[in-house]
N, C-alpha and C. Protein backbone atom coordinates (compact mmCIF):
# COMPACT_ATOMS: atom_id res chain seq x y z
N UNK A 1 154.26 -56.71 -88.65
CA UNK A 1 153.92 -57.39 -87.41
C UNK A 1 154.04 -56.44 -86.23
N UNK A 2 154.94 -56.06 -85.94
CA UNK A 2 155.39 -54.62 -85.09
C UNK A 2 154.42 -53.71 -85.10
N UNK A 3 153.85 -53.48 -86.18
CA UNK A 3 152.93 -52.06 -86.32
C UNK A 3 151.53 -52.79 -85.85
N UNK A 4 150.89 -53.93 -86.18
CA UNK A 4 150.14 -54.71 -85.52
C UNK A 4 150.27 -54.83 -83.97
N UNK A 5 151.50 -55.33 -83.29
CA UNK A 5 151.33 -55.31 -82.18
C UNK A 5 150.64 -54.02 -81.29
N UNK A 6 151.85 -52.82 -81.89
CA UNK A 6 151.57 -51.24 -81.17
C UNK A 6 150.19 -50.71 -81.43
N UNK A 7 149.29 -51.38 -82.39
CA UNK A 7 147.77 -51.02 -82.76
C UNK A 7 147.26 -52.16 -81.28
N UNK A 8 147.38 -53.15 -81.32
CA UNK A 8 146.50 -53.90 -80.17
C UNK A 8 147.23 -53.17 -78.87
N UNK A 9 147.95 -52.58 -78.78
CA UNK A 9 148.68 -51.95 -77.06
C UNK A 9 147.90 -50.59 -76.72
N UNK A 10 147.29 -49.73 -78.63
CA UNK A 10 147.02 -49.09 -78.22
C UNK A 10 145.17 -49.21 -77.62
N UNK A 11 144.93 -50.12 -78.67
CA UNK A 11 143.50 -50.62 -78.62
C UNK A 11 143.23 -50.98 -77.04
N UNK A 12 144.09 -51.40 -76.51
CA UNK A 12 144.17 -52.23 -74.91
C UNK A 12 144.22 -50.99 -74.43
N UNK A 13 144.99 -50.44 -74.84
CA UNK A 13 144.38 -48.59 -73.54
C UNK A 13 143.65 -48.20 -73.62
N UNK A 14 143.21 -47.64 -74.93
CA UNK A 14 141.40 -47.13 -75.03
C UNK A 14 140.54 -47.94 -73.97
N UNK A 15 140.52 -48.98 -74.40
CA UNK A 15 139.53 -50.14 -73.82
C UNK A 15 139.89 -49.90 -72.20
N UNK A 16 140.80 -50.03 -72.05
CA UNK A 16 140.86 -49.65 -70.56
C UNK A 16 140.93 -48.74 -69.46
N UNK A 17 140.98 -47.38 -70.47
CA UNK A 17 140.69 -46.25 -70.08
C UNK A 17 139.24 -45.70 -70.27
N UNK A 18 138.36 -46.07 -70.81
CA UNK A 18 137.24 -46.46 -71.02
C UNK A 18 135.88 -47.14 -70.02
N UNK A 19 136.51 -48.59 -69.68
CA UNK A 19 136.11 -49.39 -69.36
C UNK A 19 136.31 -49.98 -67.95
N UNK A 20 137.77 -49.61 -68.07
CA UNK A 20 138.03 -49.85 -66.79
C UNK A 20 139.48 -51.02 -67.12
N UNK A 21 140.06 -51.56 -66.07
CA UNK A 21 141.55 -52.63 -65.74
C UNK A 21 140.38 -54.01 -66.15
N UNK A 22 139.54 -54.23 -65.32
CA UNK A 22 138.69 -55.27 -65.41
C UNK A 22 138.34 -55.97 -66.98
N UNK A 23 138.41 -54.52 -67.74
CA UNK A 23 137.90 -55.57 -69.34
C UNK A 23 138.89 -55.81 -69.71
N UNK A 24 140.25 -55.33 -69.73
CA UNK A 24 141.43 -55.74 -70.56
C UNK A 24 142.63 -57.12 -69.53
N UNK A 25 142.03 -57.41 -68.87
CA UNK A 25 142.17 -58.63 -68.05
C UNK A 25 142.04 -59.87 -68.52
N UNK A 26 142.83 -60.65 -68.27
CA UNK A 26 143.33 -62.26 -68.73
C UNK A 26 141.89 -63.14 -67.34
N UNK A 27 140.83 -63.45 -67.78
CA UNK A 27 140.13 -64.15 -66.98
C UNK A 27 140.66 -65.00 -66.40
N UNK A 28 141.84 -66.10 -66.93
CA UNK A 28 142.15 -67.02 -66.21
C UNK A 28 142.96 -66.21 -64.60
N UNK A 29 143.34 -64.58 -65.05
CA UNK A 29 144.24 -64.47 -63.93
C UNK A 29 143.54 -64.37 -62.36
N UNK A 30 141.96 -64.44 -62.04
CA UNK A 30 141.15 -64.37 -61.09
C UNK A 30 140.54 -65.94 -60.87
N UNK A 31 141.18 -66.61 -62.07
CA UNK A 31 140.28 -68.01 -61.58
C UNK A 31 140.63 -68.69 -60.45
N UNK A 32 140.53 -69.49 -59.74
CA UNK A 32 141.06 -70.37 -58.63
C UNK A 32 140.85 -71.90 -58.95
N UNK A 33 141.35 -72.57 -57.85
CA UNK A 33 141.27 -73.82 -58.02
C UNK A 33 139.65 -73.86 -57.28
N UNK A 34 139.40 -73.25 -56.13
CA UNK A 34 137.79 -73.13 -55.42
C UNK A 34 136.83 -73.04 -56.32
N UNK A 35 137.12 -71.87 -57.63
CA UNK A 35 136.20 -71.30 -58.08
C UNK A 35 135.59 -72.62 -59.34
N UNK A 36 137.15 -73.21 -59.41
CA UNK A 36 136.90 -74.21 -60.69
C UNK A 36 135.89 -75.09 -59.73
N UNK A 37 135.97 -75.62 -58.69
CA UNK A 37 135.61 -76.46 -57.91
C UNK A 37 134.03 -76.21 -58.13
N UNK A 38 133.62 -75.11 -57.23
CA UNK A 38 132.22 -74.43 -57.57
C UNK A 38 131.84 -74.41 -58.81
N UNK A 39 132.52 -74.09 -59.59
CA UNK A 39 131.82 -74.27 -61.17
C UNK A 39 131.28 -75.56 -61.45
N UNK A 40 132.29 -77.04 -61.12
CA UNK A 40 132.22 -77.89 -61.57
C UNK A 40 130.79 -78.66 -60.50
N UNK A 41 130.63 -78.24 -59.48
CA UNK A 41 129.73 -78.51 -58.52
C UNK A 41 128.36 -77.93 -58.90
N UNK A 42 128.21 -76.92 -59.75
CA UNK A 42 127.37 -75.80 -60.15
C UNK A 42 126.41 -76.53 -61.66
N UNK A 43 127.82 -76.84 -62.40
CA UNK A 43 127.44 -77.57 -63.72
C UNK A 43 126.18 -78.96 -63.27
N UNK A 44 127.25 -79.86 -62.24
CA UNK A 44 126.49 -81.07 -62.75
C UNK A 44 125.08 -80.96 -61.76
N UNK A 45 124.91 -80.41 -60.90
CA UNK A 45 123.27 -79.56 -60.44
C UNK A 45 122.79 -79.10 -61.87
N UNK A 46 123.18 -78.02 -62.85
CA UNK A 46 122.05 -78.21 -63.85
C UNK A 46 122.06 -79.25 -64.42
N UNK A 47 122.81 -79.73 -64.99
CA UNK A 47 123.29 -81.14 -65.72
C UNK A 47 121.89 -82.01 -65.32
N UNK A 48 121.78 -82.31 -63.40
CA UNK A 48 120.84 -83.18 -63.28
C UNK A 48 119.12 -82.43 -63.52
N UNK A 49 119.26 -80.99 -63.23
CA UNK A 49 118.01 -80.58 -63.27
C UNK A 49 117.63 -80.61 -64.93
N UNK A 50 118.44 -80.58 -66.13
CA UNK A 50 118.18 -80.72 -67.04
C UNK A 50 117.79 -82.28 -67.32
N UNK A 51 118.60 -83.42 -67.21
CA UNK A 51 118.09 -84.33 -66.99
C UNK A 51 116.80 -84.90 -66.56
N UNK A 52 116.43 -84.18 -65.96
CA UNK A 52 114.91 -84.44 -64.84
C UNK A 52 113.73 -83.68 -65.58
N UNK A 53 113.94 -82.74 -65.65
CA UNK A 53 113.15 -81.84 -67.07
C UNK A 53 113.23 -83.23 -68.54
N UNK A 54 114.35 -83.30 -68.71
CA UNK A 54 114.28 -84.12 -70.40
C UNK A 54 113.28 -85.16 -69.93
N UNK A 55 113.37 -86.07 -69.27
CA UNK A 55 112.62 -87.45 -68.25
C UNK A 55 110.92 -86.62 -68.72
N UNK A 56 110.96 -85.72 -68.23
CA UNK A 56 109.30 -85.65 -68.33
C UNK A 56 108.70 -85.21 -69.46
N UNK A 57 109.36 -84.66 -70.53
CA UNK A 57 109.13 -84.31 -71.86
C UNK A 57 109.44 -85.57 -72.86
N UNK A 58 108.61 -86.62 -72.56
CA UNK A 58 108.69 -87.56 -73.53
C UNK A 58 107.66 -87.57 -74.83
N UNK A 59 108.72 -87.44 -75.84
CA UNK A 59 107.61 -87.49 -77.05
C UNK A 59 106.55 -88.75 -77.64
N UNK A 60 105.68 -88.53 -77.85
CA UNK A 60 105.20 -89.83 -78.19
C UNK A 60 104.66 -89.07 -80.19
N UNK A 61 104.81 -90.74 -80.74
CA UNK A 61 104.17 -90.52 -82.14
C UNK A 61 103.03 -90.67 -82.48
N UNK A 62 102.25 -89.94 -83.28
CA UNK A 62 100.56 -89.97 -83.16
C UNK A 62 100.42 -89.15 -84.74
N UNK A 63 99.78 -90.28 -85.32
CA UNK A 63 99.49 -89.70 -86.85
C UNK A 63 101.24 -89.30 -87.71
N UNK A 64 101.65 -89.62 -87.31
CA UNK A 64 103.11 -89.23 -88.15
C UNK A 64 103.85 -87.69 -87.51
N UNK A 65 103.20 -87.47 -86.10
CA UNK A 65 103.71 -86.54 -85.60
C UNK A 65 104.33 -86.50 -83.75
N UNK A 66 105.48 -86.12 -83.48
CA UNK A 66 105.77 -86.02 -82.42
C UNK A 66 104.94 -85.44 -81.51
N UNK A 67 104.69 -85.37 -80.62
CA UNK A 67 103.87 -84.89 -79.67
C UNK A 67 104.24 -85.38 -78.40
N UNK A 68 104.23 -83.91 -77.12
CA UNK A 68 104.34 -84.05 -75.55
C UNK A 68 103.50 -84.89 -75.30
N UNK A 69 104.17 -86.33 -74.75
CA UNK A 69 102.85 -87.21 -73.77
C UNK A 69 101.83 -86.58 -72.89
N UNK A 70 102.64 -85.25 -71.51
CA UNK A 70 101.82 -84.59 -71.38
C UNK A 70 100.34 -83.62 -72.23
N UNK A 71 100.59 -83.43 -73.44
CA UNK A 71 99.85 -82.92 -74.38
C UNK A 71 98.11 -83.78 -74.83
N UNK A 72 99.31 -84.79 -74.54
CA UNK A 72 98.18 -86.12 -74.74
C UNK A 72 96.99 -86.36 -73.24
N UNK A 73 97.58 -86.33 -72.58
CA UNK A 73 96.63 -86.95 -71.19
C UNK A 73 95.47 -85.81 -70.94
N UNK A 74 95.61 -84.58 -71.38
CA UNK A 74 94.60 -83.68 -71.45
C UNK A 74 93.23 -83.92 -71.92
N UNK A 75 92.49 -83.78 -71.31
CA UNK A 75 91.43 -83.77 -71.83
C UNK A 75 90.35 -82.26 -72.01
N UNK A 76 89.96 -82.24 -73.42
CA UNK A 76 89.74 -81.09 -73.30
C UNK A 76 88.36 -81.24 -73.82
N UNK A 77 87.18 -80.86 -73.22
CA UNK A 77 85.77 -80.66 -73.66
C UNK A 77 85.76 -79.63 -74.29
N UNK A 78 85.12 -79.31 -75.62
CA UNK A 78 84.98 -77.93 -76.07
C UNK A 78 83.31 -77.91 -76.31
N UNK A 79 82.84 -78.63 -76.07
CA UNK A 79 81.03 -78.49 -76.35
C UNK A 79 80.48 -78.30 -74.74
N UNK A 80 79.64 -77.35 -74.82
CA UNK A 80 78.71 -76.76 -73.80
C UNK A 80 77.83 -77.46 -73.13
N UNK A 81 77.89 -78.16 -72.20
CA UNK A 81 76.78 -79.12 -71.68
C UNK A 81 75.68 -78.76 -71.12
N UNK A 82 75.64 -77.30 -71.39
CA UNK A 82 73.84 -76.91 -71.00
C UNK A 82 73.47 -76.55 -72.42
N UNK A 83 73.93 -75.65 -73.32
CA UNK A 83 73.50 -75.93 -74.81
C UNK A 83 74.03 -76.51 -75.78
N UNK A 84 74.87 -77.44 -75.65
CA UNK A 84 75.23 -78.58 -77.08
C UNK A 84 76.13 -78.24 -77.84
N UNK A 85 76.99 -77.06 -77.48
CA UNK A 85 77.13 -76.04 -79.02
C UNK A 85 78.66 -76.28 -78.93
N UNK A 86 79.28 -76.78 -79.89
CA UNK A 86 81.05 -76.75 -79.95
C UNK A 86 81.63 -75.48 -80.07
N UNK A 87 82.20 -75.03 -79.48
CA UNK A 87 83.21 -73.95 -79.73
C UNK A 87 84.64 -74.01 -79.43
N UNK A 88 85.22 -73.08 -80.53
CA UNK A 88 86.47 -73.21 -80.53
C UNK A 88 87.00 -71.95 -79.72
N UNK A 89 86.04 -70.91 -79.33
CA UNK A 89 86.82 -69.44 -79.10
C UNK A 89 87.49 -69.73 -77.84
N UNK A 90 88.51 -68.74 -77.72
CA UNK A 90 89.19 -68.90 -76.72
C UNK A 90 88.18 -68.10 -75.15
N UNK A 91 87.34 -67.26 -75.55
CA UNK A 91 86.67 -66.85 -74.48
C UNK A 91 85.53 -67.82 -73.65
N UNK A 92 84.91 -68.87 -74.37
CA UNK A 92 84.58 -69.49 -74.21
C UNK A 92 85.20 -70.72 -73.18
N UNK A 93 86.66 -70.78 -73.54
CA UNK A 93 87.47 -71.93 -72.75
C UNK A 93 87.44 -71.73 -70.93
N UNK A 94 87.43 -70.25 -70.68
CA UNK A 94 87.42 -69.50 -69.42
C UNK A 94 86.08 -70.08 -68.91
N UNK A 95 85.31 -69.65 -69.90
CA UNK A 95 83.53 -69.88 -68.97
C UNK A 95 83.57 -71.58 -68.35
N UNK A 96 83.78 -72.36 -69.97
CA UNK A 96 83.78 -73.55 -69.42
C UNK A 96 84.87 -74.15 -67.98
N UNK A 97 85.80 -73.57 -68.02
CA UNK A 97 86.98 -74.24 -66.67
C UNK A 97 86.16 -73.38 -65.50
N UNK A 98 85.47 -72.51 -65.68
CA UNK A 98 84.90 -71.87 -64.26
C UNK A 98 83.46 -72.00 -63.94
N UNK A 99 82.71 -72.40 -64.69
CA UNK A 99 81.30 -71.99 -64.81
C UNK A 99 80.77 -73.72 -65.28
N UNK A 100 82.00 -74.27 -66.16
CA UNK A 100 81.33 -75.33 -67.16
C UNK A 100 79.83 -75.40 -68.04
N UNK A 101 80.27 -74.00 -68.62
CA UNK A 101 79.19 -73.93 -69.79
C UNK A 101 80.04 -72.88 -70.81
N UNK A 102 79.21 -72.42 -71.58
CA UNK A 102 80.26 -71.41 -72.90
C UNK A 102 79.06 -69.85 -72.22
N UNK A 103 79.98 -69.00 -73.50
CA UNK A 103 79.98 -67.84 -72.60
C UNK A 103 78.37 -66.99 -72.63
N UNK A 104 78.06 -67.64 -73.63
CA UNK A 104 76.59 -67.18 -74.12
C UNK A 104 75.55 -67.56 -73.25
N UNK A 105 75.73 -69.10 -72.42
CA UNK A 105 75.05 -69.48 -71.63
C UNK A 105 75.20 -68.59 -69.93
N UNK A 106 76.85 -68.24 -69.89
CA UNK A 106 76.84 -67.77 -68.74
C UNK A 106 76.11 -66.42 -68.70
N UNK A 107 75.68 -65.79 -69.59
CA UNK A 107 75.22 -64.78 -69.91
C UNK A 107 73.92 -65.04 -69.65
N UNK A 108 73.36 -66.03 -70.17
CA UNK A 108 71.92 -66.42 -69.84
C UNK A 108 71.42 -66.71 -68.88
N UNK A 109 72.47 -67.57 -68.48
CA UNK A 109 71.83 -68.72 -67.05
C UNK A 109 72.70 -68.10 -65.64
N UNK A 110 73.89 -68.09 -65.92
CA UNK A 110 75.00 -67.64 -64.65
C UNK A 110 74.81 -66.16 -63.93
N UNK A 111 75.12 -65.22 -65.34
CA UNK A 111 75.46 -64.30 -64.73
C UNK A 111 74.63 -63.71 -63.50
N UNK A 112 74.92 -62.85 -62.35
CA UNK A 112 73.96 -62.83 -61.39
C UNK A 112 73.79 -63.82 -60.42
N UNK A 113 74.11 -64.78 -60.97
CA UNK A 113 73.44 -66.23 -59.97
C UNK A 113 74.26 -66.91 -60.13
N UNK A 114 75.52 -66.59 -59.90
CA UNK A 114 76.61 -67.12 -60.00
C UNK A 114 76.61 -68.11 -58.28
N UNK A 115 76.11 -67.90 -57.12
CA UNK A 115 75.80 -69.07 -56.31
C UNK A 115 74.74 -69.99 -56.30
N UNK A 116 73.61 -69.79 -56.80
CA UNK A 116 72.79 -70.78 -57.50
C UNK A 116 73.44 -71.97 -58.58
N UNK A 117 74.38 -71.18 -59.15
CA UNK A 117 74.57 -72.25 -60.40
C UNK A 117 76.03 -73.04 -59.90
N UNK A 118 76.67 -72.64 -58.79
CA UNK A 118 77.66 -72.96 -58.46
C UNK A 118 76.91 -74.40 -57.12
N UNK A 119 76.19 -74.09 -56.71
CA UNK A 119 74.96 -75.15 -56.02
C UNK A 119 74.54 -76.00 -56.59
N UNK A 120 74.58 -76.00 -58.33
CA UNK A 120 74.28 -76.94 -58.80
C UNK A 120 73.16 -76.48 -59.53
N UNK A 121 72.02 -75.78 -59.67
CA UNK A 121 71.01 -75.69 -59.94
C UNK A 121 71.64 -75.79 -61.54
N UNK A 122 70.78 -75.72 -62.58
CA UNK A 122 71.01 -76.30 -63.95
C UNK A 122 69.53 -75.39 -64.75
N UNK A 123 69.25 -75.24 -65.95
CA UNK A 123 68.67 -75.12 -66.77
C UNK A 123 68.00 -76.19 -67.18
N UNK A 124 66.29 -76.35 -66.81
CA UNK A 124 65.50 -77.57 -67.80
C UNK A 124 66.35 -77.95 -69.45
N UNK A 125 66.26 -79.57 -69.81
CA UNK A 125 66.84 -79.49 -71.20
C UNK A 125 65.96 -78.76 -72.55
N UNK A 126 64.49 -78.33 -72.16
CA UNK A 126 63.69 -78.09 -73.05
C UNK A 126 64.38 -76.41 -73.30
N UNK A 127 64.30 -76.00 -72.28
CA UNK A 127 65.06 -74.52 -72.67
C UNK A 127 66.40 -74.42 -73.71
């Protein structure tokens, strides 16, 4: 037991000749009654911001699976309303949220005339 102790006295000097007084320090010996105070004032602020976060992440069940309600209210078009065409690519998702067509069309119809088509002008459906 003895020879144990004089190994942790010496371990505590390394470490603190090393490291510094600060790592081989008893934390409680800097705590305060203020600091507990602030902590405890500190906690229940996240406490409620976590709370308020959980509130809006409500799961709902759909097909035998959990799912964000937010997840749900989305609506997401993936077909091209100047050529018909479903796509899944992700490059495509850009054209449509900016342009509202897929990317082949902006290529056709947009590019260049990107204030014409933003005016509204459109492509005949026969094309």
């Amino acid at each position: 037991m003895k020879k144990d102790l004089e190994y942790i006295a010496k371990l505590e000097k390394a470490i603190e000749q090393k490291y510094g007084t600060q790592a081989v320090d008893n934390p409680k010996r800097a705590w305060t009654a203020e600091k507990e105070e602030e902590y405890l004032q500190q906690s229940l602020i996240e406490r409620e911001k976590f709370l308020k976060f959980a509130e809006t992440q409500t799961k709902v069940e759909q097909d035998g699976f959990l799912i964000n309600k937010k997840l749900l209210t989305k609506e997401i078009n993936r077909t091209c309303p100047v050529c018909k065409v479903y796509s899944f690519r992700p490059r495509d998702d850009l054209y449509m949220n900016k342009f509202e067509c897929c990317h082949s069309c902006y290529i056709q119809w947009v590019e260049g005339r990107e204030g014409r088509w933003i005016a509204g002008w459109r492509p005949e459906e026969e094309k």
